[in-house]
N, C-alpha and C. Protein backbone atom coordinates (compact mmCIF):
# COMPACT_ATOMS: atom_id res chain seq x y z
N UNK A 1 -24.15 -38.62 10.15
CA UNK A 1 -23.08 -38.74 9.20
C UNK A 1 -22.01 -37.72 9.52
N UNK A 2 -20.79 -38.11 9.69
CA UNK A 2 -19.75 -37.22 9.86
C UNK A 2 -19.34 -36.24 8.94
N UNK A 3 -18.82 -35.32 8.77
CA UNK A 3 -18.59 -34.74 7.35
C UNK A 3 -17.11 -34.61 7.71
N UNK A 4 -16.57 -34.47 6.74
CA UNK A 4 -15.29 -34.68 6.15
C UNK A 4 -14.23 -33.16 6.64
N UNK A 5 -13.78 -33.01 7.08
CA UNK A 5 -13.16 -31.97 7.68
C UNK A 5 -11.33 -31.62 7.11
N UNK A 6 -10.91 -30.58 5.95
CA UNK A 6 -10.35 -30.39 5.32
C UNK A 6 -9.32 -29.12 6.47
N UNK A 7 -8.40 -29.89 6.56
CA UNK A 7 -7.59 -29.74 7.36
C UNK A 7 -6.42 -28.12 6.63
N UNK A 8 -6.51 -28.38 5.58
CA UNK A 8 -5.95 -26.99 5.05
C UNK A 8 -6.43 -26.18 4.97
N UNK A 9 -8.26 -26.77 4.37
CA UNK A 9 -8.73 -25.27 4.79
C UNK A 9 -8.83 -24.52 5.89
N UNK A 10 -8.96 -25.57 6.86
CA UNK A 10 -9.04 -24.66 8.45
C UNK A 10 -7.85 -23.84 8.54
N UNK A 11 -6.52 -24.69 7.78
CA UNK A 11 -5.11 -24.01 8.53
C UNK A 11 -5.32 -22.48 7.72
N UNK A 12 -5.74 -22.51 6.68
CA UNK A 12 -5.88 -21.13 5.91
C UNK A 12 -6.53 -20.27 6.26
N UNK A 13 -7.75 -20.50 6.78
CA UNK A 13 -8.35 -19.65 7.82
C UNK A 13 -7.83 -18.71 8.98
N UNK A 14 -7.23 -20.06 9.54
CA UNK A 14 -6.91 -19.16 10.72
C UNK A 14 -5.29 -18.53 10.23
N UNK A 15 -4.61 -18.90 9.40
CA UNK A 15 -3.50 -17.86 9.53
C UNK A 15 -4.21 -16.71 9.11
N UNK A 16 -5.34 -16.69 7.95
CA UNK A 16 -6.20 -15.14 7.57
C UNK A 16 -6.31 -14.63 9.00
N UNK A 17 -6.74 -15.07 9.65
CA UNK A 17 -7.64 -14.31 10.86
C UNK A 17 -6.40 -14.03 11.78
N UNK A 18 -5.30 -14.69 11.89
CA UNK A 18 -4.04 -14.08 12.27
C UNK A 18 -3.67 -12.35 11.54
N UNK A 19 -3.59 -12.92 10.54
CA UNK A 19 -2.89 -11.66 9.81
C UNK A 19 -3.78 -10.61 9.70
N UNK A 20 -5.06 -11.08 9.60
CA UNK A 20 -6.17 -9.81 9.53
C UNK A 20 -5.92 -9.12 10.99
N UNK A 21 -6.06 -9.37 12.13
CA UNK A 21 -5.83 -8.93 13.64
C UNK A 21 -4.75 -8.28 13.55
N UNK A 22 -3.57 -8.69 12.66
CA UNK A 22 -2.46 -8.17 12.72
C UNK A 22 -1.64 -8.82 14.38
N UNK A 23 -1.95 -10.38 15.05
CA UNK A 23 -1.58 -10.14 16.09
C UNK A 23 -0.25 -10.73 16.06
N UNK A 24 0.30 -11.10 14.91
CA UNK A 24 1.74 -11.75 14.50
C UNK A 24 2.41 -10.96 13.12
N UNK A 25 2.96 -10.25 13.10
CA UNK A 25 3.72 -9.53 12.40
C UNK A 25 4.92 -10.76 11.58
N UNK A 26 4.41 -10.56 10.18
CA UNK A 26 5.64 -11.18 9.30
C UNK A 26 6.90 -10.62 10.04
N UNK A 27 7.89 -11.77 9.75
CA UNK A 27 9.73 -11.65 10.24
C UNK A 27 9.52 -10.12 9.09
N UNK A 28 10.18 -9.38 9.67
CA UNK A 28 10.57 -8.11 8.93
C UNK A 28 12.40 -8.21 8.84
N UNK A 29 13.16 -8.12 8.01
CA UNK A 29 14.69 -7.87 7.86
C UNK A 29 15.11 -6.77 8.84
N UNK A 30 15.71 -7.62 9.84
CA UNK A 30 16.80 -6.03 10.35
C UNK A 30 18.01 -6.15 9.62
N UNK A 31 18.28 -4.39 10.07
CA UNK A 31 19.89 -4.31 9.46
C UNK A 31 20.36 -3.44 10.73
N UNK A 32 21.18 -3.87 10.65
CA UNK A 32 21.80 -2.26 11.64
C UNK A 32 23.04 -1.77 11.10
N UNK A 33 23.00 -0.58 10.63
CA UNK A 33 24.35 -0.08 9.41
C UNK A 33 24.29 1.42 10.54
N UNK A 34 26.00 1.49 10.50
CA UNK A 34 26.12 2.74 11.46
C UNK A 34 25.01 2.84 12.47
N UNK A 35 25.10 1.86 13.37
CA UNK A 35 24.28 1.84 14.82
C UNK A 35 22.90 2.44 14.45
N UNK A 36 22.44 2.29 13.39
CA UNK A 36 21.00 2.95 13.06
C UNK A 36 20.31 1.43 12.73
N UNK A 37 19.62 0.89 13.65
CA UNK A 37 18.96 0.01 13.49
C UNK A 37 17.57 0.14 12.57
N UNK A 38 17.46 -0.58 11.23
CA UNK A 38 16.51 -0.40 10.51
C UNK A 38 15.53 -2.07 10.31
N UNK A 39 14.53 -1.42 9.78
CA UNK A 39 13.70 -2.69 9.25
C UNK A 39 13.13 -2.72 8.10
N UNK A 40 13.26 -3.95 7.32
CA UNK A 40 12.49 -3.63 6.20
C UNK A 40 11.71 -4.58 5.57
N UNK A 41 10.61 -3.97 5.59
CA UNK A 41 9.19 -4.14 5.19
C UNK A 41 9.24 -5.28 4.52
N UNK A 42 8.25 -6.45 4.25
CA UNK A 42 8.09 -7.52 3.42
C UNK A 42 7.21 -8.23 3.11
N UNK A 43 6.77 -8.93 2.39
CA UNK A 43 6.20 -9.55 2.61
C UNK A 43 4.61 -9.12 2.20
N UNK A 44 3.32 -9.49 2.88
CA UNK A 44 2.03 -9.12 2.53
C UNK A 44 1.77 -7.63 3.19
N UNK A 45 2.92 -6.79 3.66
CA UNK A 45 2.69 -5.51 4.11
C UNK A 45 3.35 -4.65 3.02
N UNK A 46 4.42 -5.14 2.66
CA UNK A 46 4.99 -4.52 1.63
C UNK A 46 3.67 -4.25 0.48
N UNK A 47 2.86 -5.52 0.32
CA UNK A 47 2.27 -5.86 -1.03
C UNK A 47 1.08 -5.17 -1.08
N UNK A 48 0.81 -4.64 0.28
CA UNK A 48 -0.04 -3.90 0.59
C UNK A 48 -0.23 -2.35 0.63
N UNK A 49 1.05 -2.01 0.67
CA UNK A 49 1.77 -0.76 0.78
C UNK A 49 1.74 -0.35 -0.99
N UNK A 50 2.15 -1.49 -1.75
CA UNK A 50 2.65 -1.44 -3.11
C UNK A 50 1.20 -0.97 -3.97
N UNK A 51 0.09 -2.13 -3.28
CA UNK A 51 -1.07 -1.72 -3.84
C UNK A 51 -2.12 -0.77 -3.56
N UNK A 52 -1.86 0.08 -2.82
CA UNK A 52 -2.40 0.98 -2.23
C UNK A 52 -2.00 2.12 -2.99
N UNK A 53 -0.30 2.27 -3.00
CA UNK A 53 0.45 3.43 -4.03
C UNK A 53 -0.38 3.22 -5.63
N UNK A 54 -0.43 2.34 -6.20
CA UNK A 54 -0.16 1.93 -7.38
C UNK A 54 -1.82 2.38 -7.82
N UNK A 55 -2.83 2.34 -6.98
CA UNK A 55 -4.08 2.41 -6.64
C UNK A 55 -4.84 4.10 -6.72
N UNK A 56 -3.98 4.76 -5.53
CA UNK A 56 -4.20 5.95 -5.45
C UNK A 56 -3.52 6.78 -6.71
N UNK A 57 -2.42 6.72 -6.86
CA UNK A 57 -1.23 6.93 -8.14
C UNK A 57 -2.28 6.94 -9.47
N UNK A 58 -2.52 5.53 -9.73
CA UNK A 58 -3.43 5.61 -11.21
C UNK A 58 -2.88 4.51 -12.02
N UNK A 59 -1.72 4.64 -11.46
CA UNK A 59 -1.16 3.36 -12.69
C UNK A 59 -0.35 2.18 -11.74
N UNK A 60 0.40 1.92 -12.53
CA UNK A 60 1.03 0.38 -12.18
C UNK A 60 2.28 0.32 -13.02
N UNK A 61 2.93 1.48 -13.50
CA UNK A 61 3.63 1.87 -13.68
C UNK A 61 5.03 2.31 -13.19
N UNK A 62 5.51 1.21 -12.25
CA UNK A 62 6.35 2.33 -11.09
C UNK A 62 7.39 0.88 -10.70
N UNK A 63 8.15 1.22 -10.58
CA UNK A 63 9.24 0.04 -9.88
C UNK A 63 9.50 0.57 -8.46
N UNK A 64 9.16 -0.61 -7.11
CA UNK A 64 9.66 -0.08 -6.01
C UNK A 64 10.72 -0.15 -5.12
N UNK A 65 11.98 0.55 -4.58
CA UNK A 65 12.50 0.09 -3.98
C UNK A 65 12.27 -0.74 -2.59
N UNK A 66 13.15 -0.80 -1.40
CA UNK A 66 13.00 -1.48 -0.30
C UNK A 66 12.15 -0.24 0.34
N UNK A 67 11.12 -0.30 1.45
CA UNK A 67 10.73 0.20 2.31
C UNK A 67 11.23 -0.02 4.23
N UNK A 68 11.96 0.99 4.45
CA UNK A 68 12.55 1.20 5.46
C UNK A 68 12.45 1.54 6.22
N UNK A 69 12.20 0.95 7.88
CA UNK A 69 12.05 1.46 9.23
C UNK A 69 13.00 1.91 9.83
N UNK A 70 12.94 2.76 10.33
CA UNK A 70 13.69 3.40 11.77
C UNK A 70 13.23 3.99 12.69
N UNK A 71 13.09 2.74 13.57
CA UNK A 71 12.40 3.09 14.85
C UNK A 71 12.72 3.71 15.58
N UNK A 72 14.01 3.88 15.91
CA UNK A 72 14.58 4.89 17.13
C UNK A 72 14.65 5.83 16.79
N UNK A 73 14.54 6.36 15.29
CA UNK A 73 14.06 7.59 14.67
C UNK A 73 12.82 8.26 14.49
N UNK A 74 12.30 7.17 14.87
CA UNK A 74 10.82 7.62 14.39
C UNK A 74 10.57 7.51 12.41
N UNK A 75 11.64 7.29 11.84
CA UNK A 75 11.42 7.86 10.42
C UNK A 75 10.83 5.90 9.43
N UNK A 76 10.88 6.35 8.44
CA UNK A 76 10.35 5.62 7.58
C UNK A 76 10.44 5.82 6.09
N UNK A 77 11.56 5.29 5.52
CA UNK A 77 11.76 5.69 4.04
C UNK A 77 11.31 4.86 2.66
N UNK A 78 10.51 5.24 1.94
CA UNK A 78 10.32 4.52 0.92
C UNK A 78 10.69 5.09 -0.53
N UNK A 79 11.20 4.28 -1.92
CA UNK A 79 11.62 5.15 -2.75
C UNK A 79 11.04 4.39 -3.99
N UNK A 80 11.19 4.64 -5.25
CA UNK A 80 11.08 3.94 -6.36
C UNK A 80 10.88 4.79 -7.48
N UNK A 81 10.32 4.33 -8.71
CA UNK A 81 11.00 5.03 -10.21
C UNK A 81 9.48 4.71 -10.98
N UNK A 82 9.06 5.52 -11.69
CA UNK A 82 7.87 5.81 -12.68
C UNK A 82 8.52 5.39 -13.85
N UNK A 83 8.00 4.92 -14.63
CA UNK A 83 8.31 4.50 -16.05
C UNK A 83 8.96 5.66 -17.30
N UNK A 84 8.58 6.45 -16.48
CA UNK A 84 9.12 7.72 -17.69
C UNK A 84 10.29 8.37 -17.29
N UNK A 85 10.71 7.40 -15.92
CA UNK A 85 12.30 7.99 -15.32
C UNK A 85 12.06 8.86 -14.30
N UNK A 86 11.02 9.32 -14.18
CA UNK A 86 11.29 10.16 -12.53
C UNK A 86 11.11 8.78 -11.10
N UNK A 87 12.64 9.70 -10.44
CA UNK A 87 12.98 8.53 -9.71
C UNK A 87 11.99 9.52 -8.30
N UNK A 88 11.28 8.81 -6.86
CA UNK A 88 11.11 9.16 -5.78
C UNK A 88 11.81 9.11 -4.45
N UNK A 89 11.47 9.66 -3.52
CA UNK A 89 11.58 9.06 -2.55
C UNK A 89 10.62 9.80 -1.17
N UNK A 90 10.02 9.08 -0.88
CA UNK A 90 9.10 9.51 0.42
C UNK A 90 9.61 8.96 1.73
N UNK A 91 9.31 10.34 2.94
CA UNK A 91 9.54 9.89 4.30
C UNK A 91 8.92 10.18 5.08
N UNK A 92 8.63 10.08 6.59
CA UNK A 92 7.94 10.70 7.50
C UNK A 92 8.50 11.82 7.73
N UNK A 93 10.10 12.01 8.56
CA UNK A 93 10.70 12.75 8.66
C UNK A 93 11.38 13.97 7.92
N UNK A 94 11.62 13.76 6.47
CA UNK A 94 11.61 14.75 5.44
C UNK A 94 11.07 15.24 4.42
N UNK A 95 11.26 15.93 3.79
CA UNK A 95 10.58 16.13 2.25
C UNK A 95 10.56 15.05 1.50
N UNK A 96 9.49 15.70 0.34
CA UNK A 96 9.23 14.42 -1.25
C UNK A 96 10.70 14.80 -1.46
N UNK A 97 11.61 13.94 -2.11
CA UNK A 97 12.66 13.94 -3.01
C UNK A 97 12.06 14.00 -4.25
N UNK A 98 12.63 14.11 -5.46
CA UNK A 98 12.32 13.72 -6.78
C UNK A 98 13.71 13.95 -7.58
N UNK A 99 13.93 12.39 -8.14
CA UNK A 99 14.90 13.33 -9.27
C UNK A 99 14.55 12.99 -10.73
N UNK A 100 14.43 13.96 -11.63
CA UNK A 100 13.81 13.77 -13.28
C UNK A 100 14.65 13.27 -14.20
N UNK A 101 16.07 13.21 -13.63
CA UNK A 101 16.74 12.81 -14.75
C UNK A 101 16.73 13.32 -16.01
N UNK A 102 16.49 14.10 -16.64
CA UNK A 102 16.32 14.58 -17.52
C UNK A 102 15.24 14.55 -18.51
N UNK A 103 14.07 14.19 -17.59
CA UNK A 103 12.78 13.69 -18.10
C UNK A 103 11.71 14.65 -18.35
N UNK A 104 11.46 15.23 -19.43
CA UNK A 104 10.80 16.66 -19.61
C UNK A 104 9.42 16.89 -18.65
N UNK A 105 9.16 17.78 -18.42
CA UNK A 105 8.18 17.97 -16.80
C UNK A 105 6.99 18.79 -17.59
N UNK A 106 6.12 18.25 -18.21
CA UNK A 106 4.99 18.40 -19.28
C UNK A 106 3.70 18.28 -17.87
N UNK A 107 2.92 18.68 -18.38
CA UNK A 107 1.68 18.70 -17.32
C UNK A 107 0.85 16.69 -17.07
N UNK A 108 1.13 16.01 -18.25
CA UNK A 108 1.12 14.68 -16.95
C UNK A 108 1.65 14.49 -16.13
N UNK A 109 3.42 15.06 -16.12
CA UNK A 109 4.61 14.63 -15.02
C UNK A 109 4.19 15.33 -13.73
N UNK A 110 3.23 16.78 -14.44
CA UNK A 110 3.05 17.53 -13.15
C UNK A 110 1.84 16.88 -12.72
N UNK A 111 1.52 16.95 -13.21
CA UNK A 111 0.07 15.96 -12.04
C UNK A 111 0.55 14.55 -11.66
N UNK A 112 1.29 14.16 -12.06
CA UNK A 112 2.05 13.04 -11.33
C UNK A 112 2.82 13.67 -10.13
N UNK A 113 3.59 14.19 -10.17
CA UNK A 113 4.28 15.14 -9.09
C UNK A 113 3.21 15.62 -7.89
N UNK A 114 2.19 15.89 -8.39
CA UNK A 114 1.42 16.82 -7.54
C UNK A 114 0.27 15.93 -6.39
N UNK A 115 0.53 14.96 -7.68
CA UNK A 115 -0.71 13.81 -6.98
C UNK A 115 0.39 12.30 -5.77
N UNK A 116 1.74 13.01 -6.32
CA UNK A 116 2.70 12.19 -5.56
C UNK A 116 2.99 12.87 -4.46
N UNK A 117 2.46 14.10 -4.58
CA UNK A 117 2.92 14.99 -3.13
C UNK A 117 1.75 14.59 -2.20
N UNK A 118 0.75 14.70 -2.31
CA UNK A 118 -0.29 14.39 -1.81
C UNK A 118 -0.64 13.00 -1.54
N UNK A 119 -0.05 11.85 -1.82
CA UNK A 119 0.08 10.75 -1.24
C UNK A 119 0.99 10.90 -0.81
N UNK A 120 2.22 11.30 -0.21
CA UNK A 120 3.30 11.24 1.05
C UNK A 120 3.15 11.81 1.78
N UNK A 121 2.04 12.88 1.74
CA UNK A 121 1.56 13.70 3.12
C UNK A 121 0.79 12.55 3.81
N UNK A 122 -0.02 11.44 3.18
CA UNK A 122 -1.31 10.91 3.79
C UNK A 122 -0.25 9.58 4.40
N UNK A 123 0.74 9.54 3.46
CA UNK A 123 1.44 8.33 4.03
C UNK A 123 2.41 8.39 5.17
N UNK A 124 3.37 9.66 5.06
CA UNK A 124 3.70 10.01 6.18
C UNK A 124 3.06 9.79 7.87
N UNK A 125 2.09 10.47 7.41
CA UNK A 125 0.51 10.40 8.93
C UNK A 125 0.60 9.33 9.45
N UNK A 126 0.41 8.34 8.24
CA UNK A 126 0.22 6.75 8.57
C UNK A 126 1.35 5.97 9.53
N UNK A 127 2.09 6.19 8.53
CA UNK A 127 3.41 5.52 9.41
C UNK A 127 4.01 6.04 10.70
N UNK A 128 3.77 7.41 10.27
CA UNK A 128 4.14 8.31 11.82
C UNK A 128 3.04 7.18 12.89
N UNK A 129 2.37 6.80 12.74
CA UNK A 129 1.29 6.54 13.76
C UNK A 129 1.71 5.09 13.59
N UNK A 130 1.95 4.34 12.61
CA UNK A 130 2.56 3.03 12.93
C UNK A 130 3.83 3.20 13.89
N UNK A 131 4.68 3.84 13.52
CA UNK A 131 5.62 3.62 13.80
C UNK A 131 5.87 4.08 16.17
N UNK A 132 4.77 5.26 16.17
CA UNK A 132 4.47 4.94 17.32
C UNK A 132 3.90 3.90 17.99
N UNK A 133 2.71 3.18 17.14
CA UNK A 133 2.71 1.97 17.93
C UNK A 133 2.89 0.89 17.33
N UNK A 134 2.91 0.26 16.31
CA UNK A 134 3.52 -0.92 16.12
C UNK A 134 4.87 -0.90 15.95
N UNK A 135 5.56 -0.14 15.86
CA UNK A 135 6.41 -0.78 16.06
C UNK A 135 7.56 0.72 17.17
N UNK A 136 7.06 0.48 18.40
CA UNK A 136 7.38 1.68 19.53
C UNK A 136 8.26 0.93 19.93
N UNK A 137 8.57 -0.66 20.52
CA UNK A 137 9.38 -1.56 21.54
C UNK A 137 10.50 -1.57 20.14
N UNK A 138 10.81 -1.61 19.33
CA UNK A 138 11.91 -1.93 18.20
C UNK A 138 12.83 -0.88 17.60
N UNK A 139 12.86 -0.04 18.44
CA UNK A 139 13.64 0.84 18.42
C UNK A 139 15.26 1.14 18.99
């Protein structure tokens, strides 16, 4: 007896096993503004990036901006905003930013702060090391 062979599920499979290998990279957005060629993040890497922060962080609390490559820099910028108004911004290449806006800095904000410093050190690492090799030719 033949069995019945479901043609979507196979196709679903194998794009998983694509994307799990990582051997096809989602279209990422270029821009190139002032000869600084950038890229930005999208897609199931972004969503991955998002849930990882949101994970380690504690909450789910946070609006994110765009996440930004620059390969011929080596750098990598990501930014976004906590619900109580402190705005971020993390990079490989520079310091945590933070701005409070006028948002009183009580000992949750500081352990938010503190526990936000300590995820851009680990994230920095990361990308520093992506950014050497996945994405080294896009520069």
């Amino acid at each position: 007896m033949k069995s019945l062979i479901n043609e979507h599920d196979i196709t679903k499979m194998m794009i998983e096993k694509i994307n799990e290998s990582k051997l096809i990279r989602e279209q990422e957005e270029v821009q190139d503004t002032d000869n600084k060629k950038s890229i930005t993040i999208t897609g199931s890497e972004l969503k991955n990036e998002e849930n990882r922060f949101t994970e380690y962080m504690g909450t789910n609390r946070v609006e994110f901006n765009e996440l930004n490559l620059y390969p011929a820099e080596n750098n990598a910028v990501w930014s976004g905003k906590f619900n109580n108004g402190i705005e971020w911004q993390i990079s490989v290449n520079d310091d945590m930013v933070i701005n409070t806006q006028g948002t009183p800095i009580d000992d949750p904000e500081m352990e938010l702060i503190e526990k936000l410093k300590k995820y851009a050190s680990v994230w920095g690492e990361e990308w520093a090391k992506k950014l050497r090799t996945d994405y080294a030719n896009e520069g």
